[in-house]
N, C-alpha and C. Protein backbone atom coordinates (compact mmCIF):
# COMPACT_ATOMS: atom_id res chain seq x y z
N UNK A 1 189.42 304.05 146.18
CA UNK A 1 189.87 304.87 145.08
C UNK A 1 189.63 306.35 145.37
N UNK A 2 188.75 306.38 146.25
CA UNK A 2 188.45 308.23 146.10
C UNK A 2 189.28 308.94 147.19
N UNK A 3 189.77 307.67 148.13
CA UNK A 3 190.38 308.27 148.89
C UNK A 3 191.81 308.79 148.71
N UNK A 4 192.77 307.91 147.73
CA UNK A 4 193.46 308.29 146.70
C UNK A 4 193.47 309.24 145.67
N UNK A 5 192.54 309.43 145.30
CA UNK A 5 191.97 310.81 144.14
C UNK A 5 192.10 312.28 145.59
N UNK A 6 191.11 311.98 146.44
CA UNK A 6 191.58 313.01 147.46
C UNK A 6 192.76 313.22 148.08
N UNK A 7 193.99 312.23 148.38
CA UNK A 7 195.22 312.76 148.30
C UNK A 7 196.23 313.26 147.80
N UNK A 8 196.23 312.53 146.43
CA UNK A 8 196.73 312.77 145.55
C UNK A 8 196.28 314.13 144.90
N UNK A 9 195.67 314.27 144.37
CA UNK A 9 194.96 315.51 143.73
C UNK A 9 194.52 316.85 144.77
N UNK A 10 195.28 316.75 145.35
CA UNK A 10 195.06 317.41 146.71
C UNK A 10 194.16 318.52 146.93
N UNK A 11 193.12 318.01 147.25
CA UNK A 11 192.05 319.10 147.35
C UNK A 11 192.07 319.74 148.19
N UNK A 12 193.17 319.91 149.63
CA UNK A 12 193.12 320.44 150.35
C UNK A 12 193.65 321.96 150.23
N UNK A 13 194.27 322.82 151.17
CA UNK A 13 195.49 321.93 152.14
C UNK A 13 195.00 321.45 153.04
N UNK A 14 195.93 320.39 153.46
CA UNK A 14 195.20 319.33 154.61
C UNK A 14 196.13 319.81 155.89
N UNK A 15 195.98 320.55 157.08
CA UNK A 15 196.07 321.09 158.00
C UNK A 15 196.89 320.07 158.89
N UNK A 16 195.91 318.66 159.12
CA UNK A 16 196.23 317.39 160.03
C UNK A 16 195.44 316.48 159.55
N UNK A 17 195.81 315.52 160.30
CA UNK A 17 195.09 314.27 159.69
C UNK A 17 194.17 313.95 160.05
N UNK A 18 193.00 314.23 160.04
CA UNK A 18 191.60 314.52 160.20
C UNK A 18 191.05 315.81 159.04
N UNK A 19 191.71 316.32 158.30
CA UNK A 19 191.03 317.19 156.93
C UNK A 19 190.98 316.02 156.43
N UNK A 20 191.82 314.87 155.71
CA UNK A 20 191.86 314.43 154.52
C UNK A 20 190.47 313.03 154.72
N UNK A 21 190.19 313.19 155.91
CA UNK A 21 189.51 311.81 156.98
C UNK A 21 187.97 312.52 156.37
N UNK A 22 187.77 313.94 156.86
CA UNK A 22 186.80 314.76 156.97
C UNK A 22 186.29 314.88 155.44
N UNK A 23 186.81 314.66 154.32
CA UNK A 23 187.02 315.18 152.87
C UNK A 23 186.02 313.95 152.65
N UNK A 24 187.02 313.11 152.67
CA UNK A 24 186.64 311.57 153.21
C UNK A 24 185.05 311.25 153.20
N UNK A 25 184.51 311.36 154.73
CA UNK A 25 183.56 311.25 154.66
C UNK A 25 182.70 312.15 153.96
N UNK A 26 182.69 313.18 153.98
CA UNK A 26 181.61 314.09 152.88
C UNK A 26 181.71 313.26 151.61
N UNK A 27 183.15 312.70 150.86
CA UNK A 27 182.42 312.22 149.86
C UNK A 27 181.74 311.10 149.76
N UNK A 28 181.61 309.97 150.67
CA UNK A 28 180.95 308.83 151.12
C UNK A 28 179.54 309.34 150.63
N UNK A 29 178.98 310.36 151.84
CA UNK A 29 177.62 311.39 152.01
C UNK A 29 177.09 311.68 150.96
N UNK A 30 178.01 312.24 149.73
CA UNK A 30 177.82 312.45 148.57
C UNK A 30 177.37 311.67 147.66
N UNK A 31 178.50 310.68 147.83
CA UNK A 31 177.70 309.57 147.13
C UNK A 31 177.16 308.32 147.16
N UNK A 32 176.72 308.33 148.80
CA UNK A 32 175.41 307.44 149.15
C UNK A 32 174.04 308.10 149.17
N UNK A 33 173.94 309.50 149.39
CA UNK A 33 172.82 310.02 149.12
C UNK A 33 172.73 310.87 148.57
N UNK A 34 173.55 311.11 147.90
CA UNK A 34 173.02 312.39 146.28
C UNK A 34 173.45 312.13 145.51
N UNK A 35 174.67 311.22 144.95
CA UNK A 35 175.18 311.19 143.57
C UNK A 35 174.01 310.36 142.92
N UNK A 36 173.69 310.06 141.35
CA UNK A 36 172.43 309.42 141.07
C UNK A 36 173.24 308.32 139.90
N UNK A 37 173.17 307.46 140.26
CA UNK A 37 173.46 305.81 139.35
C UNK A 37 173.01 305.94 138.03
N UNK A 38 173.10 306.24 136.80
CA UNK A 38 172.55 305.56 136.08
C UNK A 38 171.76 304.04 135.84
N UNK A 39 172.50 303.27 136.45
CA UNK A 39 172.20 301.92 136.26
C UNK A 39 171.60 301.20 137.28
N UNK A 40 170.88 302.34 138.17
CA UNK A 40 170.14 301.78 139.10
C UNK A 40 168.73 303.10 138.96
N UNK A 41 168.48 303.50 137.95
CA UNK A 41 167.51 304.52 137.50
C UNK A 41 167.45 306.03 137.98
N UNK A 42 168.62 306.60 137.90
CA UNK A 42 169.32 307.86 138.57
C UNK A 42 168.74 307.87 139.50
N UNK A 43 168.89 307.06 140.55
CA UNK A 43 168.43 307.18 142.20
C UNK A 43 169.73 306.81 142.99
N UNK A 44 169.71 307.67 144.13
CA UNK A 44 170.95 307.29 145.13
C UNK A 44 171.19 306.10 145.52
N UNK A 45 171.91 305.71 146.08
CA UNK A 45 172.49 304.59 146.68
C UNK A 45 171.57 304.05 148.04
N UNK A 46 171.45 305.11 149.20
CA UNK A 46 170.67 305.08 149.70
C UNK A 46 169.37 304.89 149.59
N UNK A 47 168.87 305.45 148.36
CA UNK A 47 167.38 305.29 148.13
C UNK A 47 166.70 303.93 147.83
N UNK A 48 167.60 303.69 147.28
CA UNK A 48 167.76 301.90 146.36
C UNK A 48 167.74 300.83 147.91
N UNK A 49 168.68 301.15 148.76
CA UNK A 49 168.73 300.51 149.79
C UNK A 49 167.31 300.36 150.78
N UNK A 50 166.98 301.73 150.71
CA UNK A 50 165.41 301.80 151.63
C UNK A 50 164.44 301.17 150.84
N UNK A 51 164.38 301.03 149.85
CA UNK A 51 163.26 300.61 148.44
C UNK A 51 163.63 299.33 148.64
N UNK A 52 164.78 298.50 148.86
CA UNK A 52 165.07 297.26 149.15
C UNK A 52 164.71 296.56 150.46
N UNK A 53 164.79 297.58 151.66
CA UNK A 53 164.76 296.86 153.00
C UNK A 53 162.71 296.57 152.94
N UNK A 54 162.27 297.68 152.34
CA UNK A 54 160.89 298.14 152.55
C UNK A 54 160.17 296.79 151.86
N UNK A 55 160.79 296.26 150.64
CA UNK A 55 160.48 295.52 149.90
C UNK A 55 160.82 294.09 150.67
N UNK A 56 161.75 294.17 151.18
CA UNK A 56 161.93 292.81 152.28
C UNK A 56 160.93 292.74 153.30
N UNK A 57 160.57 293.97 154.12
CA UNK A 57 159.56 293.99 155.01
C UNK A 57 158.28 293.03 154.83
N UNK A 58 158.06 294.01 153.15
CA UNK A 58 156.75 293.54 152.79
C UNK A 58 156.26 292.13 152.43
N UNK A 59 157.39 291.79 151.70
CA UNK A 59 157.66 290.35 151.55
C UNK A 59 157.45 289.19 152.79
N UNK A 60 158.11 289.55 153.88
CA UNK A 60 158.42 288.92 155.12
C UNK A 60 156.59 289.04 155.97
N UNK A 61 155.93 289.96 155.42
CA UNK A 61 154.48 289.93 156.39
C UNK A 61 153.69 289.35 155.62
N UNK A 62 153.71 289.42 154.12
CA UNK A 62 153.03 287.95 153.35
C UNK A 62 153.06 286.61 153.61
N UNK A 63 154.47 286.48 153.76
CA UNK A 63 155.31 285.33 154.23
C UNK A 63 154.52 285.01 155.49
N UNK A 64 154.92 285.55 156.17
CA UNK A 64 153.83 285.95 157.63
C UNK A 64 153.19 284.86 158.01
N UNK A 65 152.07 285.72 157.26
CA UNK A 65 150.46 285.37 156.92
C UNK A 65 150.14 284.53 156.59
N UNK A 66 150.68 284.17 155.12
CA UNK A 66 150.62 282.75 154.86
C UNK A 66 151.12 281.09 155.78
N UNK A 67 151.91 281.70 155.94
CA UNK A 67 152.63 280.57 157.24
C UNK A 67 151.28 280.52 158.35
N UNK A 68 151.09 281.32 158.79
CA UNK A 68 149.60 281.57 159.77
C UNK A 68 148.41 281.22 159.42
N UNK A 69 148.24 281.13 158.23
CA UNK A 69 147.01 280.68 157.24
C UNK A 69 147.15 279.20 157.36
N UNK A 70 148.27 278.46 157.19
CA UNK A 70 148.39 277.09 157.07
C UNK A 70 148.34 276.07 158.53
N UNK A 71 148.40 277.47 159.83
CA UNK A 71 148.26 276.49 161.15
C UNK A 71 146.97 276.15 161.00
């Protein structure tokens, strides 16, 4: 959809086809790591993701342990 909103609504001018590509990714950038979710507690997209992997980590060395506890 945004990539449509950026053609259409033409935020350019688009020079070649690599401006509208380039637009593109900045807004990806935008809004994986700065736009803020409401419904994920105004935190980025990215942030939520690292708070998730970190939380798997931690999970996985309990897991671990316990498995190691039971040899």
């Amino acid at each position: 959809m945004a990539e449509t909103e950026l053609i259409v609504h033409r935020q350019g001018p688009w020079r070649n086809k690599q401006d509208p590509e380039m637009a593109m990714l900045g807004w990806i950038d935008w809004f994986n790591n700065r736009h803020l979710l409401g419904l994920i507690e105004n935190i980025p997209p990215a942030e939520v993701e690292k708070n998730l992997h970190g939380q798997r980590d931690a999970l996985d060395m309990i897991v671990s342990d316990e498995v190691k506890g039971l040899r």
